[in-house]
C-alpha atoms as a PDB file:
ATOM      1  CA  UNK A   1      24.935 -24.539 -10.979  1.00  0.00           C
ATOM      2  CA  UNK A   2      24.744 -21.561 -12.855  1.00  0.00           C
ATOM      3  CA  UNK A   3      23.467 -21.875 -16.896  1.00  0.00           C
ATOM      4  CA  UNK A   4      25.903 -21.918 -19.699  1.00  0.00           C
ATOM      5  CA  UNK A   5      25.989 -19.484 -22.305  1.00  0.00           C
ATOM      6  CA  UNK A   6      24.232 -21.750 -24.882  1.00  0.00           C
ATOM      7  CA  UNK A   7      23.085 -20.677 -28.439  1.00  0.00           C
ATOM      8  CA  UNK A   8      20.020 -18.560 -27.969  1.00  0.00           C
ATOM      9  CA  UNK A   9      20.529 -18.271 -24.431  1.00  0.00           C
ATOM     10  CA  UNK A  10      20.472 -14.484 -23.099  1.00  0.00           C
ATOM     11  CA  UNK A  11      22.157 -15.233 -19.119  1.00  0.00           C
ATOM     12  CA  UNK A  12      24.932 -17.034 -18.010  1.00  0.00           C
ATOM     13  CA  UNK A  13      24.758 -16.625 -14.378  1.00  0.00           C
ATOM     14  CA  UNK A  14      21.422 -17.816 -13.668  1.00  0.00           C
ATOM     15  CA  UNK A  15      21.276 -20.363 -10.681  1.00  0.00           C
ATOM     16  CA  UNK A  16      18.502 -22.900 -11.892  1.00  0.00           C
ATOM     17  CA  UNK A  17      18.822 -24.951  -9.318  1.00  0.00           C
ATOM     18  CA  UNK A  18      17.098 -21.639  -7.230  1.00  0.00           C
ATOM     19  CA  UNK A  19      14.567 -21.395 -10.050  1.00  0.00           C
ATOM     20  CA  UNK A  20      13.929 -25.244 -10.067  1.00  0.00           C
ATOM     21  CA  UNK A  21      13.587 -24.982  -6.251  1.00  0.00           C
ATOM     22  CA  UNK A  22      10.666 -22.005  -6.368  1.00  0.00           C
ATOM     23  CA  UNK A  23       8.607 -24.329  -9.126  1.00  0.00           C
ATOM     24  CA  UNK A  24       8.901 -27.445  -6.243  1.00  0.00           C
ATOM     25  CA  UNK A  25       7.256 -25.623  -3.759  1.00  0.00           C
ATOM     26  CA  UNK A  26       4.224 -25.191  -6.473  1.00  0.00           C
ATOM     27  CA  UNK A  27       4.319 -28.791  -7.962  1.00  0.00           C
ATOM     28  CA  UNK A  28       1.322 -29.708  -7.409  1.00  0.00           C
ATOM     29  CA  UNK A  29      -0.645 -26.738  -7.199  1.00  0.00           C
ATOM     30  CA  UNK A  30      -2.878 -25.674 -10.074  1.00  0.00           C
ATOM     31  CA  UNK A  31      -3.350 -22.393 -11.190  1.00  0.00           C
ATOM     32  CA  UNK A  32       0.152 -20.293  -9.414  1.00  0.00           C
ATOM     33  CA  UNK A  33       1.866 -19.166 -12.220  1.00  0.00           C
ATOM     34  CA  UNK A  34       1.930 -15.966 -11.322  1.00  0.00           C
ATOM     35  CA  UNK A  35       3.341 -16.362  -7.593  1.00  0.00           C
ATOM     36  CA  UNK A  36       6.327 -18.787  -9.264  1.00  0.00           C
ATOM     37  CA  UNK A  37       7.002 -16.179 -11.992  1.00  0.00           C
ATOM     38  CA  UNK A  38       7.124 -13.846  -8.599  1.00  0.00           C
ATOM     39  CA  UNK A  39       9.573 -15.701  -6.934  1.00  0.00           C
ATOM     40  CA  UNK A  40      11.329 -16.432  -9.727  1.00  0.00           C
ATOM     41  CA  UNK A  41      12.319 -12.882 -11.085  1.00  0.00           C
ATOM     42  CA  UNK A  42      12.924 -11.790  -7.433  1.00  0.00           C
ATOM     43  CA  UNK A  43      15.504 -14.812  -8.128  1.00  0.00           C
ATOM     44  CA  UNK A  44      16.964 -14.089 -11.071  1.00  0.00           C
ATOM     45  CA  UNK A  45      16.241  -9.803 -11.598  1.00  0.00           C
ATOM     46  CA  UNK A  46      14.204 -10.660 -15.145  1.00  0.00           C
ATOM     47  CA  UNK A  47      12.414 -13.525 -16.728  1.00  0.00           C
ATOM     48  CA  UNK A  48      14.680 -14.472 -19.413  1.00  0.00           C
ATOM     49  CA  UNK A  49      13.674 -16.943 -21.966  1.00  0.00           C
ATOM     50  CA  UNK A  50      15.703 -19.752 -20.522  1.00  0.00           C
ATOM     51  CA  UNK A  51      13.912 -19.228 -17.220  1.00  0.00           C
ATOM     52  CA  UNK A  52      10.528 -18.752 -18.700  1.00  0.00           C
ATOM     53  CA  UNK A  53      11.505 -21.854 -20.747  1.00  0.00           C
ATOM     54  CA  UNK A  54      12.474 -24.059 -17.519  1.00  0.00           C
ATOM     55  CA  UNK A  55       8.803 -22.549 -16.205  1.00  0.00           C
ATOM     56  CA  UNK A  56       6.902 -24.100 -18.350  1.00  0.00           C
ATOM     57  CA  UNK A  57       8.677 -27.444 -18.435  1.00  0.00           C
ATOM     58  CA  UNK A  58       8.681 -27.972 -15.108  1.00  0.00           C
ATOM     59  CA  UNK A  59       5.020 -26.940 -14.604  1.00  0.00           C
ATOM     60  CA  UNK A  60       4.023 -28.809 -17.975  1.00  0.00           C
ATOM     61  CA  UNK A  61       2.208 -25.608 -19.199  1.00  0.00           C
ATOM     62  CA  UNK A  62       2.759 -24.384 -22.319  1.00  0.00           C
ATOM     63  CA  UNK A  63       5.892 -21.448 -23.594  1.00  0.00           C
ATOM     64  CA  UNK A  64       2.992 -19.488 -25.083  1.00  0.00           C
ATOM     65  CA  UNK A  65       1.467 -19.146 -21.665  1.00  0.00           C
ATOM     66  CA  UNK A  66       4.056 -18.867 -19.404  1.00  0.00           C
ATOM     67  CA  UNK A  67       5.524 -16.046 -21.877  1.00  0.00           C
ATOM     68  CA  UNK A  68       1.985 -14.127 -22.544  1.00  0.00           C
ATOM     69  CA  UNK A  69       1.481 -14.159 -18.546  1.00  0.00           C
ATOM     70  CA  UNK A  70       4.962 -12.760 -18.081  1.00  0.00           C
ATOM     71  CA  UNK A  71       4.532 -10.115 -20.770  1.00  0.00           C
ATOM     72  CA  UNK A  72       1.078  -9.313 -19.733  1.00  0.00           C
ATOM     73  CA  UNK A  73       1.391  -7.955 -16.143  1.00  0.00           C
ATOM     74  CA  UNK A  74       3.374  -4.748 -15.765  1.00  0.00           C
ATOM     75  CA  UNK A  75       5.808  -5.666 -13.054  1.00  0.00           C
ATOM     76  CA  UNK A  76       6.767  -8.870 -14.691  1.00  0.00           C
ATOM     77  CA  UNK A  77       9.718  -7.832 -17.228  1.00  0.00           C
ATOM     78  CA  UNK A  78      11.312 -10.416 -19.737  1.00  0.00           C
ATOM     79  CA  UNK A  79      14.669  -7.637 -20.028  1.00  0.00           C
ATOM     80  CA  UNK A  80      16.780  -6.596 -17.977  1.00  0.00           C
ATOM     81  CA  UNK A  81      16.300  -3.668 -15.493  1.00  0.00           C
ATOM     82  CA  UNK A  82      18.320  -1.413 -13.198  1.00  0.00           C
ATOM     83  CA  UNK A  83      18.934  -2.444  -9.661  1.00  0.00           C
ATOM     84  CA  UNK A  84      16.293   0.964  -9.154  1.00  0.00           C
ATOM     85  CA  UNK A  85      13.275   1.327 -11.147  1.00  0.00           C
ATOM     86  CA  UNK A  86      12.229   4.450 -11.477  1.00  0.00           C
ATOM     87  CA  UNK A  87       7.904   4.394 -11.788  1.00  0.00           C
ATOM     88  CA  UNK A  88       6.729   7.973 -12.989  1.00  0.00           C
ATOM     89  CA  UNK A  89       3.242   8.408 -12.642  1.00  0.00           C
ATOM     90  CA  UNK A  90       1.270   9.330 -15.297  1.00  0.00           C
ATOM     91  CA  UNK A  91      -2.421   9.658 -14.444  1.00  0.00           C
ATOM     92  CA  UNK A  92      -4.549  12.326 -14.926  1.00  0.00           C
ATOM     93  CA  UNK A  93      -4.238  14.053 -11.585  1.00  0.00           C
ATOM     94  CA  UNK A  94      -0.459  13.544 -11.949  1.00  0.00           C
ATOM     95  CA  UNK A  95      -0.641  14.915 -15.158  1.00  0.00           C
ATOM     96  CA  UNK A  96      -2.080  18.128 -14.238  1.00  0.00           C
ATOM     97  CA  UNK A  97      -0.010  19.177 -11.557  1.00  0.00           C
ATOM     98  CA  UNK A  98       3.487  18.323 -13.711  1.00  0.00           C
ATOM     99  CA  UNK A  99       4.106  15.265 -13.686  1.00  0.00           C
ATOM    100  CA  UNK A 100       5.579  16.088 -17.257  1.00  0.00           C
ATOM    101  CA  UNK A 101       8.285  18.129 -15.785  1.00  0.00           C
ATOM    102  CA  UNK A 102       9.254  15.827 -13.267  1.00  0.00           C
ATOM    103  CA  UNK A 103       9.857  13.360 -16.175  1.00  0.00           C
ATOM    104  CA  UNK A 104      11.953  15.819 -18.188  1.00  0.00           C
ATOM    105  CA  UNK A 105      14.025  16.153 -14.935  1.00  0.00           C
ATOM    106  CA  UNK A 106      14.588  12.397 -13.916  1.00  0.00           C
ATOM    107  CA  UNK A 107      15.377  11.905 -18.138  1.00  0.00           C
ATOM    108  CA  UNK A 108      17.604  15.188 -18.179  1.00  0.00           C
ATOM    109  CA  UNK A 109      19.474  13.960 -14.979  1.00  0.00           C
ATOM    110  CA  UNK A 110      19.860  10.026 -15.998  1.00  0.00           C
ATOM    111  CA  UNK A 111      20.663  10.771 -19.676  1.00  0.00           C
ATOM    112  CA  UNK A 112      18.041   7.873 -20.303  1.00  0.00           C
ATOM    113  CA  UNK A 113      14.168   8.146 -21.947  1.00  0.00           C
ATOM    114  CA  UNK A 114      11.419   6.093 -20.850  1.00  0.00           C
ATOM    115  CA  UNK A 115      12.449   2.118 -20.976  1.00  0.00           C
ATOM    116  CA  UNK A 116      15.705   2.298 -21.062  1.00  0.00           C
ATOM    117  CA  UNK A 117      18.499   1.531 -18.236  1.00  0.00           C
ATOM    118  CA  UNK A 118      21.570   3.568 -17.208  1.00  0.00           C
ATOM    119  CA  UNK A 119      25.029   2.604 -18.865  1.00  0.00           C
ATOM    120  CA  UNK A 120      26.122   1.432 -15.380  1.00  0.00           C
ATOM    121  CA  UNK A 121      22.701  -0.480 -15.109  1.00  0.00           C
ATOM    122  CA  UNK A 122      22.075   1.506 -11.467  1.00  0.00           C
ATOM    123  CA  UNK A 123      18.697   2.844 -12.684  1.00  0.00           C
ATOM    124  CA  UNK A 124      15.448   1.659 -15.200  1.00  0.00           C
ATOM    125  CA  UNK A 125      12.653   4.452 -16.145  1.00  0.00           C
ATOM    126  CA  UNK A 126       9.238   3.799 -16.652  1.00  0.00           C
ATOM    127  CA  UNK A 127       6.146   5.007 -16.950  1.00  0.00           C
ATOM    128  CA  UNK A 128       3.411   3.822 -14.599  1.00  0.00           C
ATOM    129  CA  UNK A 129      -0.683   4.484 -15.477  1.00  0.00           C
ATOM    130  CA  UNK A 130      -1.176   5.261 -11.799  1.00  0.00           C
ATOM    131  CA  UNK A 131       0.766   4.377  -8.432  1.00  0.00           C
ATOM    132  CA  UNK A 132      -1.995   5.298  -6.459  1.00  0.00           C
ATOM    133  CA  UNK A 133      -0.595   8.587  -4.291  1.00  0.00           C
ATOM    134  CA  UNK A 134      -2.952  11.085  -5.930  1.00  0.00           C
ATOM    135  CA  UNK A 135      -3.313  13.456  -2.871  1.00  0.00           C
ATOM    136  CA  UNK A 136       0.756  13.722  -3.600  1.00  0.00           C
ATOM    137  CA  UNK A 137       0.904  14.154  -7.146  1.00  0.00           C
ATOM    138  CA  UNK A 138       3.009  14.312  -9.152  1.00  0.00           C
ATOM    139  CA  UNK A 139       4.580  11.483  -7.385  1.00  0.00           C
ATOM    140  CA  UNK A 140       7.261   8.923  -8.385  1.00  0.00           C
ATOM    141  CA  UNK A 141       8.026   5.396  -7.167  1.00  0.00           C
ATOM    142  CA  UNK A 142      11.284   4.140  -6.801  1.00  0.00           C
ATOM    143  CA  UNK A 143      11.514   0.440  -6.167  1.00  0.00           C
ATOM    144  CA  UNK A 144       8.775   0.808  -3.240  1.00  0.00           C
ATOM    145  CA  UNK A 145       9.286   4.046  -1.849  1.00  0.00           C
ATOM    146  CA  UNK A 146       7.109   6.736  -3.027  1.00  0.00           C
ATOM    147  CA  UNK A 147       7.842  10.309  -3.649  1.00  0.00           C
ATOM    148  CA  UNK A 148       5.626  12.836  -4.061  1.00  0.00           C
ATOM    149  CA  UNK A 149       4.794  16.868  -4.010  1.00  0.00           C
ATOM    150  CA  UNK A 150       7.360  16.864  -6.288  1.00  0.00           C
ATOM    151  CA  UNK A 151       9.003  19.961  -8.303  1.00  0.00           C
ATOM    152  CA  UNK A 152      12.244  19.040 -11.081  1.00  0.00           C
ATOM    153  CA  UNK A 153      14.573  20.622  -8.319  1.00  0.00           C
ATOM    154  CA  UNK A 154      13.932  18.217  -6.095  1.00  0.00           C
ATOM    155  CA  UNK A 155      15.304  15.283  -8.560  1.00  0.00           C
ATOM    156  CA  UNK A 156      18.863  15.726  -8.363  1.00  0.00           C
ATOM    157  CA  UNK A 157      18.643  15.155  -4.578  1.00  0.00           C
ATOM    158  CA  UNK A 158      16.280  12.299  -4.830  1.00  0.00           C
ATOM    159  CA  UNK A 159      18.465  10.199  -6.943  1.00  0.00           C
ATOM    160  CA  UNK A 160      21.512  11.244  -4.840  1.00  0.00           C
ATOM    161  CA  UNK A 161      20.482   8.994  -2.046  1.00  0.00           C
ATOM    162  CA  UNK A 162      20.560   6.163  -4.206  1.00  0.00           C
ATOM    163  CA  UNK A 163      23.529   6.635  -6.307  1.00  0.00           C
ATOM    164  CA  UNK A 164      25.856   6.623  -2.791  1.00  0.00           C
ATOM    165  CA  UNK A 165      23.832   3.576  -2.447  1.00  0.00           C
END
């Protein structure tokens, strides 16, 4: 059953009955927001606000909660995001060793800037304040592979691999 496009409502092709499913297995189990929220936006891609909305009725806890802890942690998202997210690393030991020119590189090569998705909606970059490889730096992260040791002229190849994906 997927949602219909309702006033207000950002998806139509949501399957709630998957969402409603994830909160079950939680029903009675105080205090797991965070793994349904998990669950859920491996589910559905991003929390929307008619997911976030069905969250919090189903668990009987409040919009303003469900949306603060969604918006809070970093690798919840409430828009949409490329099917690869692209996690540059910006910490300090990152930093020094040009992690600013890989960034130019991945933005030069995408035609995107920091939060924003490619037109065909293959790729999402971000920022990250560390992704803990600092023996590699400057490293990026894309879904969960890391890269690092990295120089701009190794970006075009890099994001090669996943555009024959």
């Amino acid at each position: 059953m997927a949602v219909t496009e309702q006033q207000g409502t950002e998806r139509d092709d949501v399957n709630m009955e998957a969402v409603e499913k994830i909160i079950a297995k939680y029903k009675n189990r105080v205090g797991d927001l965070l793994p349904v929220l998990h669950e859920v936006q491996e589910e559905t891609k991003y929390l929307s606000e008619d997911v976030l909305a069905v969250v919090a009725e189903k668990m009987d806890v409040p919009l303003s909660k469900v949306y603060g802890v969604a918006t809070f942690y970093s690798l919840f998202t409430v828009k949409p995001k490329g099917e690869y997210i692209i996690r540059v690393c910006e910490s300090a030991p990152c930093h020094i060793v040009g992690a600013q020119d890989v960034y130019d590189a991945l933005e030069e090569e995408l035609g995107i800037k920091a939060g924003e998705n490619t037109s065909d909606g293959k790729f999402t970059l971000e920022f990250a304040s560390c992704i803990g490889v600092c023996g590699v730096a400057p490293a990026i992260m894309i879904n969960e592979e890391v890269y690092g040791n990295l120089t701009p002229e190794m970006i075009p190849g890099i994001l090669d691999k996943y555009r024959k994906e």
